[in-house]
C-alpha atoms as a PDB file:
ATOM      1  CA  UNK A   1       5.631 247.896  75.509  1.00  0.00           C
ATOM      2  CA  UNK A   2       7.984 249.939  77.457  1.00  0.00           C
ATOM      3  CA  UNK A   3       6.059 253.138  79.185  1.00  0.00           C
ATOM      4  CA  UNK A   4       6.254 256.206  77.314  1.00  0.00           C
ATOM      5  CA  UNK A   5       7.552 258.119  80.125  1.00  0.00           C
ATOM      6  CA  UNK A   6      10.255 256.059  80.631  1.00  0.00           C
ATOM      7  CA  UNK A   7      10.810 256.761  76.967  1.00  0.00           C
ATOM      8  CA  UNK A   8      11.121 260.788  77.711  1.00  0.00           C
ATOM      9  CA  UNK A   9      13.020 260.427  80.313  1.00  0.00           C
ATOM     10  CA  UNK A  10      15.823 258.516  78.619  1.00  0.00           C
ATOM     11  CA  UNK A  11      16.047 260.977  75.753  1.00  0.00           C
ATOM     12  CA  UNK A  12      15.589 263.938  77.852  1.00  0.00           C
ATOM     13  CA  UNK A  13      18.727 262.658  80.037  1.00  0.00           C
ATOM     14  CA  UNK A  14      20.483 261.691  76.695  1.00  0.00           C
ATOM     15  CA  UNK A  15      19.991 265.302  75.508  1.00  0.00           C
ATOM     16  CA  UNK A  16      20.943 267.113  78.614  1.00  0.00           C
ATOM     17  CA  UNK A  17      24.060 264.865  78.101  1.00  0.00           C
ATOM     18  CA  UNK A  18      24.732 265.500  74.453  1.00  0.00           C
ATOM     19  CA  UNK A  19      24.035 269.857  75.304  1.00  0.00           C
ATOM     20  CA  UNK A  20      26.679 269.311  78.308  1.00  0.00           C
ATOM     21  CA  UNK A  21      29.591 267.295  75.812  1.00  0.00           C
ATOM     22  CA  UNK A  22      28.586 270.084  72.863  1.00  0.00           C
ATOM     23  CA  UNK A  23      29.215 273.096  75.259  1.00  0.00           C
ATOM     24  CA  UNK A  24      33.242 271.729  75.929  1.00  0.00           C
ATOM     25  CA  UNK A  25      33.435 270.816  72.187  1.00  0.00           C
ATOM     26  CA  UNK A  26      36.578 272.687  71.613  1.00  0.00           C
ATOM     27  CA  UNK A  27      38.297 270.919  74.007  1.00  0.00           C
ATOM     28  CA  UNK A  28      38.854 267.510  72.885  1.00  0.00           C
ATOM     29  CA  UNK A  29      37.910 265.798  70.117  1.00  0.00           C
ATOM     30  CA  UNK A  30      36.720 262.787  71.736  1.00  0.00           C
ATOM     31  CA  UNK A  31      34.034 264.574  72.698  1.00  0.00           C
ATOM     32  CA  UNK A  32      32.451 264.579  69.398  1.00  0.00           C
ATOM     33  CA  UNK A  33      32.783 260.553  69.304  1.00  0.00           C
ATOM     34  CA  UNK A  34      30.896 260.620  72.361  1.00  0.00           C
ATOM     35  CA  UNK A  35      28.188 262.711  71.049  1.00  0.00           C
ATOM     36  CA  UNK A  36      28.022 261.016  67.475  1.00  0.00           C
ATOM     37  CA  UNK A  37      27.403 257.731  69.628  1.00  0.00           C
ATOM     38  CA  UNK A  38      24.307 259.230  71.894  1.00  0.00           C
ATOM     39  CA  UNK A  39      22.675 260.277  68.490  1.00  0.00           C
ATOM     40  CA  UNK A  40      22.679 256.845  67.455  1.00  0.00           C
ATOM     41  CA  UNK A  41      21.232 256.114  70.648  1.00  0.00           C
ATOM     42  CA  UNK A  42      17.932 258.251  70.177  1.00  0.00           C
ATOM     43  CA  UNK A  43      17.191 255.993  67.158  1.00  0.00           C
ATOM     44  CA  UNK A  44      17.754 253.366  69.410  1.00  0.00           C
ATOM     45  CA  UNK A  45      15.476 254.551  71.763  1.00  0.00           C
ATOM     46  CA  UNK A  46      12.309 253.929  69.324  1.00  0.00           C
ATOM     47  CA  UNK A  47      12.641 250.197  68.912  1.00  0.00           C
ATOM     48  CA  UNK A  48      12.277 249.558  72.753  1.00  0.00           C
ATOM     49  CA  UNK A  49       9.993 246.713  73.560  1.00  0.00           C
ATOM     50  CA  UNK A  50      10.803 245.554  76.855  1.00  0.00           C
ATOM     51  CA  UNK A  51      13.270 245.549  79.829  1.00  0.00           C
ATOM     52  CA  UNK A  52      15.594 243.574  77.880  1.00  0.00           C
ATOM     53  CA  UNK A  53      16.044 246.168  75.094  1.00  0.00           C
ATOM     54  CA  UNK A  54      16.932 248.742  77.950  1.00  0.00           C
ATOM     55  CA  UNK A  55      19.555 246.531  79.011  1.00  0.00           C
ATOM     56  CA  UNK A  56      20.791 246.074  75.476  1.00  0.00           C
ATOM     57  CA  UNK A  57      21.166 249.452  75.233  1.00  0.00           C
ATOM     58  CA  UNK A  58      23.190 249.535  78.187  1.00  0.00           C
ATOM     59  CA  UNK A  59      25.917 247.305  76.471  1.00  0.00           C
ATOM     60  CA  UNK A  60      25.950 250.038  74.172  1.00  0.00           C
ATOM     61  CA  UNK A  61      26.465 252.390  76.807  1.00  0.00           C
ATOM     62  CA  UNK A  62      29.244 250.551  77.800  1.00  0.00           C
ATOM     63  CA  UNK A  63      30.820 250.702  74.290  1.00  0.00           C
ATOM     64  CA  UNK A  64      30.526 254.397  74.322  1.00  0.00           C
ATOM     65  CA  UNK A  65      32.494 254.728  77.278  1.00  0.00           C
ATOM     66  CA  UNK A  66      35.240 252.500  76.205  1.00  0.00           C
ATOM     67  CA  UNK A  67      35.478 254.063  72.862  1.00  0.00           C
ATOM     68  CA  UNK A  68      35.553 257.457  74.726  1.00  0.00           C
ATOM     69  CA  UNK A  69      38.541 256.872  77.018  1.00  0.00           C
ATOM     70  CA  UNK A  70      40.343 254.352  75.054  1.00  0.00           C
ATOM     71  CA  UNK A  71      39.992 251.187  76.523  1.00  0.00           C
ATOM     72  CA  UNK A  72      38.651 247.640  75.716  1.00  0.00           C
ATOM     73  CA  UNK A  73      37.881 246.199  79.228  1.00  0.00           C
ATOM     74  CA  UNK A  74      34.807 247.840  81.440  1.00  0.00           C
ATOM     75  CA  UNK A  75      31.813 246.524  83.673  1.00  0.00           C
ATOM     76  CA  UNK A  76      28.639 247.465  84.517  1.00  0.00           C
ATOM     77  CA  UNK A  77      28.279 246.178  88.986  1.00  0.00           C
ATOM     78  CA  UNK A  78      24.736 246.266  90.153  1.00  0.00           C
ATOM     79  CA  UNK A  79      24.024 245.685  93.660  1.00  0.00           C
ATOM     80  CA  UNK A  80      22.404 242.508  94.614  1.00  0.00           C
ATOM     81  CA  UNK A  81      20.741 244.243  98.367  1.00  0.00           C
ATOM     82  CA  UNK A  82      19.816 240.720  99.391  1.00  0.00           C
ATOM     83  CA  UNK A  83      23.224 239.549  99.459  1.00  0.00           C
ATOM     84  CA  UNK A  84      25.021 242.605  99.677  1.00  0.00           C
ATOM     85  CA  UNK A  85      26.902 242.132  96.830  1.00  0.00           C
ATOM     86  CA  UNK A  86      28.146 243.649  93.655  1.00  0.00           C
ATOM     87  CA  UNK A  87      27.850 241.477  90.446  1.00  0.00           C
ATOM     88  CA  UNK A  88      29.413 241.912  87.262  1.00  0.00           C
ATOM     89  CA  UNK A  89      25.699 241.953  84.900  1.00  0.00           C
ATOM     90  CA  UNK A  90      27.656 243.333  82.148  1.00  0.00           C
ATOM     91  CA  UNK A  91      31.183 243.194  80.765  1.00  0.00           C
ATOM     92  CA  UNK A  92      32.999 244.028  77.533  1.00  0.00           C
ATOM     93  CA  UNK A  93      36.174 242.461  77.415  1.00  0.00           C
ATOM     94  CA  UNK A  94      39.056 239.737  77.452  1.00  0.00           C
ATOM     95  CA  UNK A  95      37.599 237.970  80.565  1.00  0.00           C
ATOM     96  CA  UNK A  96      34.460 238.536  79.344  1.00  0.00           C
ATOM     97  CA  UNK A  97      32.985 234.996  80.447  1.00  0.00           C
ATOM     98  CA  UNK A  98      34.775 234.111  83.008  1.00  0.00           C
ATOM     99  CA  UNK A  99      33.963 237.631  85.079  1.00  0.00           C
ATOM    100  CA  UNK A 100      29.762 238.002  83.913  1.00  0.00           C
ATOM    101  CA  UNK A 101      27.784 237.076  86.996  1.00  0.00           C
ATOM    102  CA  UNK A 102      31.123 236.903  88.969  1.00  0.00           C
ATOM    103  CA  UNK A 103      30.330 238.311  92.782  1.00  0.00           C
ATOM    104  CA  UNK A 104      32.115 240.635  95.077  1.00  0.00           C
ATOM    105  CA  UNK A 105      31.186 242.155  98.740  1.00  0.00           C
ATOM    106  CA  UNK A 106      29.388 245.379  98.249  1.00  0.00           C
ATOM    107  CA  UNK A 107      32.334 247.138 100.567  1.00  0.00           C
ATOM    108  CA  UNK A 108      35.331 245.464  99.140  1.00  0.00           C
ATOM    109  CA  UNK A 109      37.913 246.963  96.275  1.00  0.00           C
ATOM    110  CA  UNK A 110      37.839 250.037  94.580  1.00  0.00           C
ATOM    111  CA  UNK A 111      34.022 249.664  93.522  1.00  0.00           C
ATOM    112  CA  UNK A 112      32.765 248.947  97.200  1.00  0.00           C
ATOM    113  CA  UNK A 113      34.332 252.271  97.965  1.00  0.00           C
ATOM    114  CA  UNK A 114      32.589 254.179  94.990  1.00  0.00           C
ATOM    115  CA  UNK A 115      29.251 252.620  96.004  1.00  0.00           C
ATOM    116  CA  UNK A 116      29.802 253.289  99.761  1.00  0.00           C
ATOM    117  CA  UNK A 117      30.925 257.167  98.907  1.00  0.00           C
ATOM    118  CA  UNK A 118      29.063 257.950  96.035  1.00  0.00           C
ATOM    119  CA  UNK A 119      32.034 259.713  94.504  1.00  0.00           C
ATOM    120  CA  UNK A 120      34.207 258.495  91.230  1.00  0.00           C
ATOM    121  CA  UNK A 121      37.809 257.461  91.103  1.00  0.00           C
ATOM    122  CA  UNK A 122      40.725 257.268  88.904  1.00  0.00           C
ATOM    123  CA  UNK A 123      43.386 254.750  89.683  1.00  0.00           C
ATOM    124  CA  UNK A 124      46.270 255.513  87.709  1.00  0.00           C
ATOM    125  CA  UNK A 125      48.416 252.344  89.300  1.00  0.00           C
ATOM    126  CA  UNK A 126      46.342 249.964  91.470  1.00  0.00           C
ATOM    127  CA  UNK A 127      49.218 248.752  93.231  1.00  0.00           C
ATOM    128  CA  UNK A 128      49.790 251.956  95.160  1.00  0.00           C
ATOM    129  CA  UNK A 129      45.941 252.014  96.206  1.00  0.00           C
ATOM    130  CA  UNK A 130      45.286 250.721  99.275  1.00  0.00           C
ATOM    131  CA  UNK A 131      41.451 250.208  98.303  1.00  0.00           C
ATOM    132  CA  UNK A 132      42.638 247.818  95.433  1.00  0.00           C
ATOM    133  CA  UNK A 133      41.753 244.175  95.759  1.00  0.00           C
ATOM    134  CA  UNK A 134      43.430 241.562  93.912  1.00  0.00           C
ATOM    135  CA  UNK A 135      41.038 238.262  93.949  1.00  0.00           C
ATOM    136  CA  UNK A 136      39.289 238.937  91.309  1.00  0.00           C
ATOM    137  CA  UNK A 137      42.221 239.446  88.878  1.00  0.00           C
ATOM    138  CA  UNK A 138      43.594 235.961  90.413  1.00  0.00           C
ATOM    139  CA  UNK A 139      40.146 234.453  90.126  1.00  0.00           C
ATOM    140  CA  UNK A 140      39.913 235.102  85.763  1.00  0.00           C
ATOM    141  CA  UNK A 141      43.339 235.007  84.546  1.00  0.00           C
ATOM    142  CA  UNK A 142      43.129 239.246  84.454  1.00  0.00           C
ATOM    143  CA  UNK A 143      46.149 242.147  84.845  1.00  0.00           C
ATOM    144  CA  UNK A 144      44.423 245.341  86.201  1.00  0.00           C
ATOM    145  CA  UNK A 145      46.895 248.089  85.835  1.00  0.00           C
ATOM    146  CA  UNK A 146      44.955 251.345  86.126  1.00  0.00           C
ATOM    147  CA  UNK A 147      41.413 251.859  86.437  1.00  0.00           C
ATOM    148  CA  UNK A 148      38.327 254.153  86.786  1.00  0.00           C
ATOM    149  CA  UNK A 149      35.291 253.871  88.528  1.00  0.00           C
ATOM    150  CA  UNK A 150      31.691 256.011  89.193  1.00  0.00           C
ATOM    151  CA  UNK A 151      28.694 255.436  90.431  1.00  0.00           C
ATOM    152  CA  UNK A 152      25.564 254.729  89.074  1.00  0.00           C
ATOM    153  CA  UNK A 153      23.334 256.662  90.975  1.00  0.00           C
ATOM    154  CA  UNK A 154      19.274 256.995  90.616  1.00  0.00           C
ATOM    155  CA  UNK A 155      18.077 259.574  92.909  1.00  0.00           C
ATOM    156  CA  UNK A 156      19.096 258.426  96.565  1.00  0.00           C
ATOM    157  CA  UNK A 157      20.165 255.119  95.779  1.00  0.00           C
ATOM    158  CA  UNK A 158      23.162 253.438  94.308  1.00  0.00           C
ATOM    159  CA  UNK A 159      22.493 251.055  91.934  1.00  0.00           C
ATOM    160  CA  UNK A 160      26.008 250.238  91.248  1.00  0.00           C
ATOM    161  CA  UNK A 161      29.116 250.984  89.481  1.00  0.00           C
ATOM    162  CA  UNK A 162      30.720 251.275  86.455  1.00  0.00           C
ATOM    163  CA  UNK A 163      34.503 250.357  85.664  1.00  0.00           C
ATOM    164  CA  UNK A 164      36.988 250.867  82.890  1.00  0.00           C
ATOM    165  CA  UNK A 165      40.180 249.115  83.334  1.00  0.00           C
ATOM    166  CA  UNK A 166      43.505 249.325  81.371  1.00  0.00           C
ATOM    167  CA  UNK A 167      43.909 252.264  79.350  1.00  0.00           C
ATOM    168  CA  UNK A 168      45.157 251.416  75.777  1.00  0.00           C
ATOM    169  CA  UNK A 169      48.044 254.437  74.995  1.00  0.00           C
ATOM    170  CA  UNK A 170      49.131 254.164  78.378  1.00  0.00           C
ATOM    171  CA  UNK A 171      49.191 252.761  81.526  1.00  0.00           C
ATOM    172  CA  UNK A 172      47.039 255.448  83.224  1.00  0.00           C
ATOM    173  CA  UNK A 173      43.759 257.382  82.751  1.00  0.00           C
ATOM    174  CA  UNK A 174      43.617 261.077  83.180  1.00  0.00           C
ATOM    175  CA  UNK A 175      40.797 263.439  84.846  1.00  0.00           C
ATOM    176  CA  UNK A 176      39.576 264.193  81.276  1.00  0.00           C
ATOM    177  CA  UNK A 177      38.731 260.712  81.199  1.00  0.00           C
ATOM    178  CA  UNK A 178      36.837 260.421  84.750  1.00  0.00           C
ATOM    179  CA  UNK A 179      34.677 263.412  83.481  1.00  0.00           C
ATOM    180  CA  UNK A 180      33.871 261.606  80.086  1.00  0.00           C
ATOM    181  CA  UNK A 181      32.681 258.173  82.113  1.00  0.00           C
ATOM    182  CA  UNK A 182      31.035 260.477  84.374  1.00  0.00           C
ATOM    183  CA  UNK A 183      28.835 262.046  82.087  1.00  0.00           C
ATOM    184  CA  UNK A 184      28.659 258.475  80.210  1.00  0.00           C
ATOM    185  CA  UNK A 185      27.471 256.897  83.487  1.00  0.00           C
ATOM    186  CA  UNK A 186      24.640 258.898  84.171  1.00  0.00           C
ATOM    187  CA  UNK A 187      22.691 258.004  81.351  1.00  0.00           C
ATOM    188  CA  UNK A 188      23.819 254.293  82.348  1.00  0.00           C
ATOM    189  CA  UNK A 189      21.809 255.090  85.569  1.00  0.00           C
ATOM    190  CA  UNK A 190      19.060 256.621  84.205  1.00  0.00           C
ATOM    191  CA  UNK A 191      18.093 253.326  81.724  1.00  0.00           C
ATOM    192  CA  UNK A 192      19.186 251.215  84.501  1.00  0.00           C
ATOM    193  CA  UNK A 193      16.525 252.747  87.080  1.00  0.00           C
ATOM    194  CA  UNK A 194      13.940 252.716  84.635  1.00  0.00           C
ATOM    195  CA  UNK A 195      14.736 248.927  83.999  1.00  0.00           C
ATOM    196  CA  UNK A 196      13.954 248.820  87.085  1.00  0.00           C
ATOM    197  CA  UNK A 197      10.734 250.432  87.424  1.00  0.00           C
ATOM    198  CA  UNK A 198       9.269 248.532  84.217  1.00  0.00           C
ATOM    199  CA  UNK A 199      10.253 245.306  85.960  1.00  0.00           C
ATOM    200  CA  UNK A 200       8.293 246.467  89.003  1.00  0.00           C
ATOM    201  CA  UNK A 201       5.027 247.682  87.290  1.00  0.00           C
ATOM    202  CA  UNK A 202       5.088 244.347  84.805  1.00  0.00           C
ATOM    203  CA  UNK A 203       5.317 242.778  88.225  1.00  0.00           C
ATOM    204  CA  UNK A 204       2.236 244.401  89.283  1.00  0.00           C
ATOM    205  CA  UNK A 205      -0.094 244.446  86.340  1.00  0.00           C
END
């Protein structure tokens, strides 16, 4: 069973999230998809089991964040610290196969410079960027166009990234969209770190 404090902490973080989206309510109405979405996720919360559950949920999480900005491709990039790498551990998308598990050098692309500066970006073409790497695009058969990316951040540490690619009514996202995977990310971060510590205490029990 997972710990009960990992349990408060996720729904504490998932409320904090859902007062923050509630206080700009009147200013977009994809707000309130995002918020209808994290209720479902409290109910979700109460069937967790194990480590696997958490990252169930944070397919979900992913889903919520595509649905939010309009998109239907987006990753979740944890860092692998023994090879310094990040890898694609979850993706939602039309190279869905082909780009799970798929490596990149933790300072390469867009995402290496997210993890490296801890800050988000938005990429509204990512052939003007300078930071934009193309090898993974020619590697699965992919067209990246425009892009966002944020951290996933647990206290100190980066755990990884998370990316939404392509937005569907046009070829760009906007800063209303950043602040929605911002938000969206965090509680990414939060289930992912607390993965992370279940793992570890299983591991020493």
């Amino acid at each position: 069973m997972v710990d009960g404090h990992i349990l408060r902490n996720l729904k504490a973080e998932n409320t904090d999230l859902k007062g923050e989206l509630s206080a700009v309510k009147d200013e977009n109405q994809d707000l309130w998809r995002v918020i209808r979405a994290l209720n479902q996720l409290d109910i979700d919360l109460e069937s967790f089991t194990g480590p696997a559950d958490l990252m169930g949920m944070v397919m979900k999480i992913l889903n919520i964040a595509l649905e939010s900005v309009e998109s239907d491709n987006g990753s979740i990039l944890l860092l692998d610290d023994d090879t310094e790498e990040l890898v694609f551990v979850a993706v939602i998308g039309d190279r869905q196969q082909e780009l799970t598990d798929f490596r990149i050098p933790a300072d390469s692309g867009v995402a290496g410079w997210v993890r490296i500066n801890k800050r988000p970006t938005l990429v509204q073409d990512v052939r003007k960027d300078d930071r934009w790497i193309s090898a993974v695009d020619q590697s699965i058969g992919f067209n990246t166009r425009s892009l966002m990316a944020v951290p996933l951040v647990m206290g100190e540490r980066v755990l990884g990234v998370m990316e939404v690619v392509n937005a569907l009514p046009e070829d760009h996202f906007n800063e209303k969209d950043l602040t929605l995977l911002e938000l969206i990310a965090r509680l990414a971060s939060f289930v992912l770190g607390f993965t992370e510590i279940a793992l570890d205490n299983r591991g020493e029990s």
